[in-house]
Protein backbone atom coordinates (compact mmCIF):
# COMPACT_ATOMS: atom_id res chain seq x y z
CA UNK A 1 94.13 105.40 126.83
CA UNK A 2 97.13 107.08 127.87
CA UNK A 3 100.31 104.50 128.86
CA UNK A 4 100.21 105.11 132.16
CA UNK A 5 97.08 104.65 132.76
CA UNK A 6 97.73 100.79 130.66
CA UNK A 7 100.45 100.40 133.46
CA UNK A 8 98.42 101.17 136.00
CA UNK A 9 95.50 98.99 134.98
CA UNK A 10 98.50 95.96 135.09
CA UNK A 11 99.19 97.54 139.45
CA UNK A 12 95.65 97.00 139.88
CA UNK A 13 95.34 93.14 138.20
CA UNK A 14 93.04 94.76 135.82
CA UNK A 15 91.92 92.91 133.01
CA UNK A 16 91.34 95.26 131.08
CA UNK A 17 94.80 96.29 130.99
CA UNK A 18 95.14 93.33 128.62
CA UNK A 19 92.59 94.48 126.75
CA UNK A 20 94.04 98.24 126.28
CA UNK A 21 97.20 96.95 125.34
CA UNK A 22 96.14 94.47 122.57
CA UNK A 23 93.87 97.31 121.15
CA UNK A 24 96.73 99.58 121.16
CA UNK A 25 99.86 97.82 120.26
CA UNK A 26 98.44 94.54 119.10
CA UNK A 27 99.44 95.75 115.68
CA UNK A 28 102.61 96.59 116.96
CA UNK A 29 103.71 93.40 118.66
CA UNK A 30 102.20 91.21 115.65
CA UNK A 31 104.84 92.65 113.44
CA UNK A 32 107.77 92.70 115.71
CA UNK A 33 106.45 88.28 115.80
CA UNK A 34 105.20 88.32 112.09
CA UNK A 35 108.94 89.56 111.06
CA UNK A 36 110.54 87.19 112.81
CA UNK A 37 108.67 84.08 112.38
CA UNK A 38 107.49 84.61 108.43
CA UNK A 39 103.97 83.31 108.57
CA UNK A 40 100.96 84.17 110.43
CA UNK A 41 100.21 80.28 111.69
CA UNK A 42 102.27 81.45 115.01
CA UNK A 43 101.22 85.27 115.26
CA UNK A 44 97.80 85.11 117.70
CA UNK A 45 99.27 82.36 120.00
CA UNK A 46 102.87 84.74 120.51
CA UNK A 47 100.60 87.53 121.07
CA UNK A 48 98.64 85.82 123.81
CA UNK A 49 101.82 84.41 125.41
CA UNK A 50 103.09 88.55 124.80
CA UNK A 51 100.29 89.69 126.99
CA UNK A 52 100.51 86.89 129.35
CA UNK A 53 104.55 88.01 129.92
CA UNK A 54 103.36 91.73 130.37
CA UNK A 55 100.65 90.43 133.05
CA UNK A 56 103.43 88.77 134.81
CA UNK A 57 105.93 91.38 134.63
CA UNK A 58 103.95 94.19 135.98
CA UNK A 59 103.84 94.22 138.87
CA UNK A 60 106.84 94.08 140.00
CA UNK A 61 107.92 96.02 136.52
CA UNK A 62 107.07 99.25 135.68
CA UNK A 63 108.43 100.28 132.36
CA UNK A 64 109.18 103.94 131.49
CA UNK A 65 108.06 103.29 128.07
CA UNK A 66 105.35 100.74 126.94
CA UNK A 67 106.42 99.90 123.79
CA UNK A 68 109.99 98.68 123.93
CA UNK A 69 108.90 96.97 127.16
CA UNK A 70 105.84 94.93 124.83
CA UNK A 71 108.37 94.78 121.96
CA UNK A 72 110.66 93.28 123.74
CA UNK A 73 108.27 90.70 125.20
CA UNK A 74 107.07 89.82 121.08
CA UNK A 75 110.29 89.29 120.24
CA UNK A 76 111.65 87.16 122.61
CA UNK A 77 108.50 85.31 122.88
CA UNK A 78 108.38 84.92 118.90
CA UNK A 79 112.46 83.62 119.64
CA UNK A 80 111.17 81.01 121.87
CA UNK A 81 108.60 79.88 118.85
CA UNK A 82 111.32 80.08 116.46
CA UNK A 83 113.47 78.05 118.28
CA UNK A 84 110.42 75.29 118.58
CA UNK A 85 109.83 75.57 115.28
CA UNK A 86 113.07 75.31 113.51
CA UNK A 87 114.10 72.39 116.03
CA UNK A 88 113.84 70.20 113.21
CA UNK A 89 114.37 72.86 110.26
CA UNK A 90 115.40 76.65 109.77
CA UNK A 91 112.84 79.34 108.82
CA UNK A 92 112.64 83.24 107.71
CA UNK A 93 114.73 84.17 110.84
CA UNK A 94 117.68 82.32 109.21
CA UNK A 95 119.24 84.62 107.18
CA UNK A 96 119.14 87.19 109.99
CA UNK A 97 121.11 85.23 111.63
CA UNK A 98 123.30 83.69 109.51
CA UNK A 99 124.21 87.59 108.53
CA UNK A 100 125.21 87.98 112.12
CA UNK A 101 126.79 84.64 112.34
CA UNK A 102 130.15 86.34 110.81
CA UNK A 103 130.64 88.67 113.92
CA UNK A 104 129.66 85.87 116.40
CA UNK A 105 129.86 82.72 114.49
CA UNK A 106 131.84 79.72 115.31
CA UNK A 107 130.81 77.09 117.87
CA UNK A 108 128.04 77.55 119.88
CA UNK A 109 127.69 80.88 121.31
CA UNK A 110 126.36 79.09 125.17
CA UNK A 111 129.79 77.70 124.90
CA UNK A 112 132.15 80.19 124.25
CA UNK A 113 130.22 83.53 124.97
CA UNK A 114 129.50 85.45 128.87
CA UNK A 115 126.11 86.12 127.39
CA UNK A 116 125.30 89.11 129.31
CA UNK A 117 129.03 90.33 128.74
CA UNK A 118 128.22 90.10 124.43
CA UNK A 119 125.24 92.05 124.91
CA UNK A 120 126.97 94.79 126.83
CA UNK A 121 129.93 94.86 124.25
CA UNK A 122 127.11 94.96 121.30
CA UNK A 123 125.17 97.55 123.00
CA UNK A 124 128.86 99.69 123.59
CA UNK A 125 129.50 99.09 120.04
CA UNK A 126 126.16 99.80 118.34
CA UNK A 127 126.58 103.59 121.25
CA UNK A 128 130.08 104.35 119.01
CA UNK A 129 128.26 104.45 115.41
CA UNK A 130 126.38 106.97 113.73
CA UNK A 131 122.77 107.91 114.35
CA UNK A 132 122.25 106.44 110.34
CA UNK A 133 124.25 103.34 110.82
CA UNK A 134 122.50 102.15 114.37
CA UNK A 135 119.27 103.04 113.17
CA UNK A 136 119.71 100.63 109.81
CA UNK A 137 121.28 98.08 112.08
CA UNK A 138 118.92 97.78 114.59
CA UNK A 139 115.79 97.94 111.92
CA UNK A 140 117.34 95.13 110.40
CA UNK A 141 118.51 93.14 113.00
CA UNK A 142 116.30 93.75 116.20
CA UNK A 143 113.07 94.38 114.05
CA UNK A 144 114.16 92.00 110.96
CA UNK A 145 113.14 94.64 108.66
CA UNK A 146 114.40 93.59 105.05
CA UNK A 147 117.03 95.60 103.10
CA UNK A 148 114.45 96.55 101.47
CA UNK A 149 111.85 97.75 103.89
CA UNK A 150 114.86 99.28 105.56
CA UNK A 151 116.00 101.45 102.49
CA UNK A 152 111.98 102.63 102.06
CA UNK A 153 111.86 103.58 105.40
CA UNK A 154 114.78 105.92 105.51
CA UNK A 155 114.81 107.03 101.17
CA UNK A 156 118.12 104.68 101.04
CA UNK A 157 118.83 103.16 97.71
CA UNK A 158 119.60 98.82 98.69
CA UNK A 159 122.99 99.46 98.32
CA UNK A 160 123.44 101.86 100.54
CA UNK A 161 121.62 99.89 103.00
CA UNK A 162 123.79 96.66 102.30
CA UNK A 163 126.96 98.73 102.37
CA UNK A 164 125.83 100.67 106.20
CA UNK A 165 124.83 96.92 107.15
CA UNK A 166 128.31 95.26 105.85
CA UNK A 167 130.90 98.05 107.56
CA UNK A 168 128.50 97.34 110.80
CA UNK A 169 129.05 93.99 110.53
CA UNK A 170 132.67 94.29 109.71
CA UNK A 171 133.10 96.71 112.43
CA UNK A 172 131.17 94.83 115.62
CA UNK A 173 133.48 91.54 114.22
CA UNK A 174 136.41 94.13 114.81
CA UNK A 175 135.14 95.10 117.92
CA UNK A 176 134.38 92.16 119.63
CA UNK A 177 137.54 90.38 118.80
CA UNK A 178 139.27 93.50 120.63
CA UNK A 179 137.28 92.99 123.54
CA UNK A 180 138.93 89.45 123.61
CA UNK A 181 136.16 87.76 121.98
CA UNK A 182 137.86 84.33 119.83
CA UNK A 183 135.50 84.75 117.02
């Protein structure tokens, strides 16, 4: 079934649009959660609460494109789980994280950070770099692809990969403190 026709299924309270879109980007969705989260205890009851957010978004929502839009509702609904889960200890998200932590580490980003304002300045930032560079960021750090998985998926060597994902780093740090960000 054509995306459209998915979208439309969620305009009429179909549901069988839930039932399209599990068929055709369940596998999708499970690996944007199964990165994120590292086992598959979590994966089905994300993927539920996925759907659930897509039922509830559309109406009034309707996405140009079907996949970010789900992808975006797997990850932030396997963030939510993380954050539950890791309330009393730190999982496989960690070291994403904890890379990132030297552009925007310090105290508590709630506290010092315009939220909205840090994701515009990271979205103007990650607009200024090459094709190559933005592509290796975002697998890695919107995806959580490993370095490794990363450098397969684009005929990298590691290093390479480590090296695009360092002077990104190293550059949105840059960048941010520009924009008057006390990092």
């Amino acid at each position: 079934m054509e995306d459209r026709d998915i979208i439309q299924l969620y305009w009429e309270r179909s549901e069988e649009a839930i039932r399209e879109t599990a068929g055709k980007y369940g596998g999708y969705c499970a690996a944007i959660i199964r990165r994120m989260l590292g086992d598959g205890r979590d994966v089905e009851e994300c993927l539920e609460d996925t759907w659930l957010g897509a039922w509830n978004a559309m109406p009034p929502q309707r996405p140009r494109l079907l996949p970010p839009f789900l992808g975006r509702i797997a990850r932030n609904t396997a963030l939510d789980r993380f954050d539950y889960n890791t309330a009393q200890s730190r999982g496989g998200f960690s070291a994403v994280l904890d890379e990132l932590a030297e552009c925007v580490g310090g105290t508590p980003m709630e506290e010092d950070f315009n939220l909205r304002r840090l994701g515009e300045a990271i979205s103007d930032y990650l607009e200024g770099l090459s094709p190559e560079m933005r592509r290796v960021f975002l697998r890695r750090y919107w995806y959580c692809d490993s370095v490794r998985e990363t450098a397969m998926r684009y005929g990298f060597t590691q290093g390479k990969v480590k090296s695009l994902l360092h002077r990104a780093r190293k550059g949105l740090r840059a960048y941010l403190i520009k924009e008057g960000y006390n990092l």
